[in-house]
Protein backbone atom coordinates (compact mmCIF):
# COMPACT_ATOMS: atom_id res chain seq x y z
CA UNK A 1 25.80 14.90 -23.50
CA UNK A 2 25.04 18.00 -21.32
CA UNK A 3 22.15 17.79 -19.08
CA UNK A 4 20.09 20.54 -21.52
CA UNK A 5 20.20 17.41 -24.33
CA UNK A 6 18.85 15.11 -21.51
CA UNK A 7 16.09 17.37 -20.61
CA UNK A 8 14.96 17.60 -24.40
CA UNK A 9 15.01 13.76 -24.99
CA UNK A 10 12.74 13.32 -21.96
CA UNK A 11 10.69 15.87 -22.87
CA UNK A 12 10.14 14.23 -26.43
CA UNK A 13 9.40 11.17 -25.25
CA UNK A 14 7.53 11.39 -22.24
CA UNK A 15 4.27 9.83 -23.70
CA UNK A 16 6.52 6.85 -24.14
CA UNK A 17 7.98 6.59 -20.74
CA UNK A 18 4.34 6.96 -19.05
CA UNK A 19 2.94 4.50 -21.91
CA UNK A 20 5.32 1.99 -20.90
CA UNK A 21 4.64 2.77 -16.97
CA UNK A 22 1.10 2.57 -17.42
CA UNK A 23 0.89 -1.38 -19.47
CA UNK A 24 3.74 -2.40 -16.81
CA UNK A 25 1.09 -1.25 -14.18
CA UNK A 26 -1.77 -2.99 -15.57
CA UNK A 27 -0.08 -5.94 -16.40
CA UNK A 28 0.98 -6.39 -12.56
CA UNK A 29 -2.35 -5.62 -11.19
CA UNK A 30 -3.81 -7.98 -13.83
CA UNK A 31 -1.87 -10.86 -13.31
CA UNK A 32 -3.61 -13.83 -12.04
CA UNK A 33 -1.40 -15.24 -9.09
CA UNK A 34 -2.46 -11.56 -7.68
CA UNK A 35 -6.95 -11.84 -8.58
CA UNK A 36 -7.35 -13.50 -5.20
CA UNK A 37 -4.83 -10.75 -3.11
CA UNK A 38 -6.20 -7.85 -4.88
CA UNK A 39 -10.33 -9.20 -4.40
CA UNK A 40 -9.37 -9.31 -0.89
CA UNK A 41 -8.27 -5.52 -0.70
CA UNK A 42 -11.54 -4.62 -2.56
CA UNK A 43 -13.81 -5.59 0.50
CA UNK A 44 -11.56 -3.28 3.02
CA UNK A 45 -14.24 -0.65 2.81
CA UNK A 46 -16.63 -2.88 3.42
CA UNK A 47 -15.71 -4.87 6.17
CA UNK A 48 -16.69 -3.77 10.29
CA UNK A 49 -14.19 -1.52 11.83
CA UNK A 50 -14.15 -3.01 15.51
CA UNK A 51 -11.28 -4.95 15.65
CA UNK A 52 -12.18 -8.83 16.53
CA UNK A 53 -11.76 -9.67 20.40
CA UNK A 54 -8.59 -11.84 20.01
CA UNK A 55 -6.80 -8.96 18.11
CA UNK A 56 -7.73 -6.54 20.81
CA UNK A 57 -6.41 -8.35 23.69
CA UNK A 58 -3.00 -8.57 21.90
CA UNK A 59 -2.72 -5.10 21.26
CA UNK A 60 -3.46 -4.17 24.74
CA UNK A 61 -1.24 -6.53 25.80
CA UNK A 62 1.69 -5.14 23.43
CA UNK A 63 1.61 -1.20 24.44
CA UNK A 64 2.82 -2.02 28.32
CA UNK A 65 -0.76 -0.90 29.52
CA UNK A 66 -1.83 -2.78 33.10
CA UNK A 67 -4.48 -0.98 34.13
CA UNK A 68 -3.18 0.82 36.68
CA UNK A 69 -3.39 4.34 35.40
CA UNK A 70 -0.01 5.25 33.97
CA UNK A 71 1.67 5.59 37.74
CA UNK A 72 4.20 2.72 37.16
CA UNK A 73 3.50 0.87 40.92
């Protein structure tokens, strides 16, 4: 099978292939072990954009910055 007879299957049946894509999609997105993970995600927009106080001070603490300016002393 040359790779011109490959092309022309895939080109017949590419309603099938994105059919199949598209139910396996759903059905993982659908699934209920994943309703509470997924409800989550849907309030991102929604929630503030300051971080919280406690994840702040971490973050400052992990990039190496002491206050003194960048000079290293």
């Amino acid at each position: 099978m040359e790779l011109a007879d490959i092309v022309a299957l895939a080109q017949r049946f590419w309603v099938v292939w994105l059919l199949v894509l598209f139910v396996g999609i759903v059905v993982w997105v659908f699934r209920p072990r994943k309703k509470q993970e997924l409800e989550r995600h849907g309030y991102i927009p929604l929630e503030d954009d300051q971080p919280r106080t406690r994840a702040r001070s971490y973050r400052q603490a992990d990039d190496g910055d002491d206050g003194d300016g960048g000079n290293g002393e």
